[in-house]
C-alpha atoms as a PDB file:
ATOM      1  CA  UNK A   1       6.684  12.348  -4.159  1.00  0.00           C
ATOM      2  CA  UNK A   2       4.142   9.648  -2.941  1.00  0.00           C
ATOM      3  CA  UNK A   3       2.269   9.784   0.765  1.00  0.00           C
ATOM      4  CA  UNK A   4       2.030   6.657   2.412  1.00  0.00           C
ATOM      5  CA  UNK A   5       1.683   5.166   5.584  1.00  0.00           C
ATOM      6  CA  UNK A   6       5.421   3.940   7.583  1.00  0.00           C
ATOM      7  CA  UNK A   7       3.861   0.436   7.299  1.00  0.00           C
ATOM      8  CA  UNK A   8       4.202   0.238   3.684  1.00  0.00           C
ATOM      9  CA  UNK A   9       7.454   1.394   3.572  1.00  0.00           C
ATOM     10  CA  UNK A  10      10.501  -0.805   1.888  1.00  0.00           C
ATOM     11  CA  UNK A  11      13.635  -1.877   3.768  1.00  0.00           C
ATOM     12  CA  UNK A  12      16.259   0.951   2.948  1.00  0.00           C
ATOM     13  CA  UNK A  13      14.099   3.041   2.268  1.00  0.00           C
ATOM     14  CA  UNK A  14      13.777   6.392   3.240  1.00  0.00           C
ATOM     15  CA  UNK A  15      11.258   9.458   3.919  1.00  0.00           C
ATOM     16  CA  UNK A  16       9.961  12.326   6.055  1.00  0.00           C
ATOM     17  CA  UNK A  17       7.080  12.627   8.190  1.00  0.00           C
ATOM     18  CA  UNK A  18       3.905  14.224   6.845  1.00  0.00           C
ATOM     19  CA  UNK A  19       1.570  13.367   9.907  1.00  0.00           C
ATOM     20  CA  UNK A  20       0.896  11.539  13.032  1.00  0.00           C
ATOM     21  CA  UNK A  21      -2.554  10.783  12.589  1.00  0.00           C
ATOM     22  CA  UNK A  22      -2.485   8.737  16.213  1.00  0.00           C
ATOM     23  CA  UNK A  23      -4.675  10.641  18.873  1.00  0.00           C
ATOM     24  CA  UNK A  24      -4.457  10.437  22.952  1.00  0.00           C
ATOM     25  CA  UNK A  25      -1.602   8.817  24.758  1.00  0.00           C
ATOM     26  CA  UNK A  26      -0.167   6.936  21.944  1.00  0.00           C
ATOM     27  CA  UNK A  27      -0.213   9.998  19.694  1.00  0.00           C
ATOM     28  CA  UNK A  28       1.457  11.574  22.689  1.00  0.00           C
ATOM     29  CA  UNK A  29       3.890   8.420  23.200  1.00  0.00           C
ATOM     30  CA  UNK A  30       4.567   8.658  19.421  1.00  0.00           C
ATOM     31  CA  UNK A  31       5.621  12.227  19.051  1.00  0.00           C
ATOM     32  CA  UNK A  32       7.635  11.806  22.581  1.00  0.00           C
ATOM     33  CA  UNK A  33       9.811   9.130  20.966  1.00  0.00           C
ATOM     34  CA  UNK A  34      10.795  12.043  18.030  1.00  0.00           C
ATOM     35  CA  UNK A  35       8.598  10.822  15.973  1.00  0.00           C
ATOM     36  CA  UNK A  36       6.801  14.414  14.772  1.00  0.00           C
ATOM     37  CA  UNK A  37       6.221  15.931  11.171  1.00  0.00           C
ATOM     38  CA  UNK A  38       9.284  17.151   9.668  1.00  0.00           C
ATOM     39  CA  UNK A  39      11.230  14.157  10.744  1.00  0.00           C
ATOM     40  CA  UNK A  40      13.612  12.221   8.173  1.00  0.00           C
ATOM     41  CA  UNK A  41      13.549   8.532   8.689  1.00  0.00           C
ATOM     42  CA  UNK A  42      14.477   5.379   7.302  1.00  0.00           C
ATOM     43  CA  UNK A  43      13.569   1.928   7.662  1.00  0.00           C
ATOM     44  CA  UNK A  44      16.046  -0.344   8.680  1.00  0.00           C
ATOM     45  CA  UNK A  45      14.962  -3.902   9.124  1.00  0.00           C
ATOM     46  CA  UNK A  46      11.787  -5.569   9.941  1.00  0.00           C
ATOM     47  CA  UNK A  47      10.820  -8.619  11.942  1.00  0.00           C
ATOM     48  CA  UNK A  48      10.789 -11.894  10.494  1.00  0.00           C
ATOM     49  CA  UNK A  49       6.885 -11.973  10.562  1.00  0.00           C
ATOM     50  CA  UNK A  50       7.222  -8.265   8.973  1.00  0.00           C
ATOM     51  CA  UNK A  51       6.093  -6.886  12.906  1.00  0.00           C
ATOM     52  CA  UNK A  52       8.002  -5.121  14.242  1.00  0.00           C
ATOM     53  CA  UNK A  53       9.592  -2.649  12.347  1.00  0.00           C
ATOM     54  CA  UNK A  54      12.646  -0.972  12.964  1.00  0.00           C
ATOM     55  CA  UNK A  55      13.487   2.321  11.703  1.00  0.00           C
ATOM     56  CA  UNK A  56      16.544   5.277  11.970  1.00  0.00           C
ATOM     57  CA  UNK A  57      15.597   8.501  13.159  1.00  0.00           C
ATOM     58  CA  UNK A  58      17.435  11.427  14.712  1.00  0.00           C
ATOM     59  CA  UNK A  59      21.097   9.297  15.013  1.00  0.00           C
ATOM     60  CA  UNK A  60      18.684   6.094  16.414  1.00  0.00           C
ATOM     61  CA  UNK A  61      17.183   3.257  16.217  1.00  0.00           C
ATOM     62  CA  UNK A  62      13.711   2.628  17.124  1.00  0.00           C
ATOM     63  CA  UNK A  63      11.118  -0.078  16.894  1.00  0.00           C
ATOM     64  CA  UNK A  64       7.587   0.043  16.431  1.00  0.00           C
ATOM     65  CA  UNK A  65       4.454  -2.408  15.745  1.00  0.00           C
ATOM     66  CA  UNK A  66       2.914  -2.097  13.111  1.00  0.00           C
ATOM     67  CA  UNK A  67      -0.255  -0.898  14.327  1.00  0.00           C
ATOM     68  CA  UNK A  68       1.513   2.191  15.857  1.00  0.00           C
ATOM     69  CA  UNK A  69       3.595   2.534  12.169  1.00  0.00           C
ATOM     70  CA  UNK A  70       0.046   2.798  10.340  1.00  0.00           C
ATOM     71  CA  UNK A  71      -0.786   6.462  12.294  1.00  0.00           C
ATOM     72  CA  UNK A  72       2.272   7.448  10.834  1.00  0.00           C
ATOM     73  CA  UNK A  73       1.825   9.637   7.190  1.00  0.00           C
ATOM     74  CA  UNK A  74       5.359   9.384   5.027  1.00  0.00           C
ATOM     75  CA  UNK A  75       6.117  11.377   2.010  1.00  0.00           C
ATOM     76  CA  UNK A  76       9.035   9.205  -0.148  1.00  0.00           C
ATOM     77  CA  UNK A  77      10.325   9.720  -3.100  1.00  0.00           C
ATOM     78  CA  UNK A  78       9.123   7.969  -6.169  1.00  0.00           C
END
């Protein structure tokens, strides 16, 4: 299993949350979107101009930019 951050992730892929390294309001914003370790997630699409990214989590879609997807620790699969 590797660790890296949402950001790098692949279209289709899939992982869990490790961490939400984001501190203050937008680690607050972040964790009140579902968004907390322990989550599963997938990516589902990105922007043409790779920002931003949509992903599936807890039966929905959500969007993020990509500075807000680099606080965010995955563990994948290899």
């Amino acid at each position: 299993m590797a660790k890296l951050s949402m950001r790098q992730m692949k279209v289709g892929q899939t992982g869990v949350i490790a961490a939400v390294r984001a501190a203050g309001e937008l680690g607050k914003r972040i964790r009140d979107m579902g968004l907390v370790t322990g989550s599963e997630i997938k990516i589902q699409g990105r922007a043409p101009l790779y920002d931003p990214v949509a992903i599936r989590v807890m039966g929905f879609t959500l969007t993020l930019r990509n500075n807000e997807a680099d606080s965010i620790d995955v563990t994948v699969e290899d």
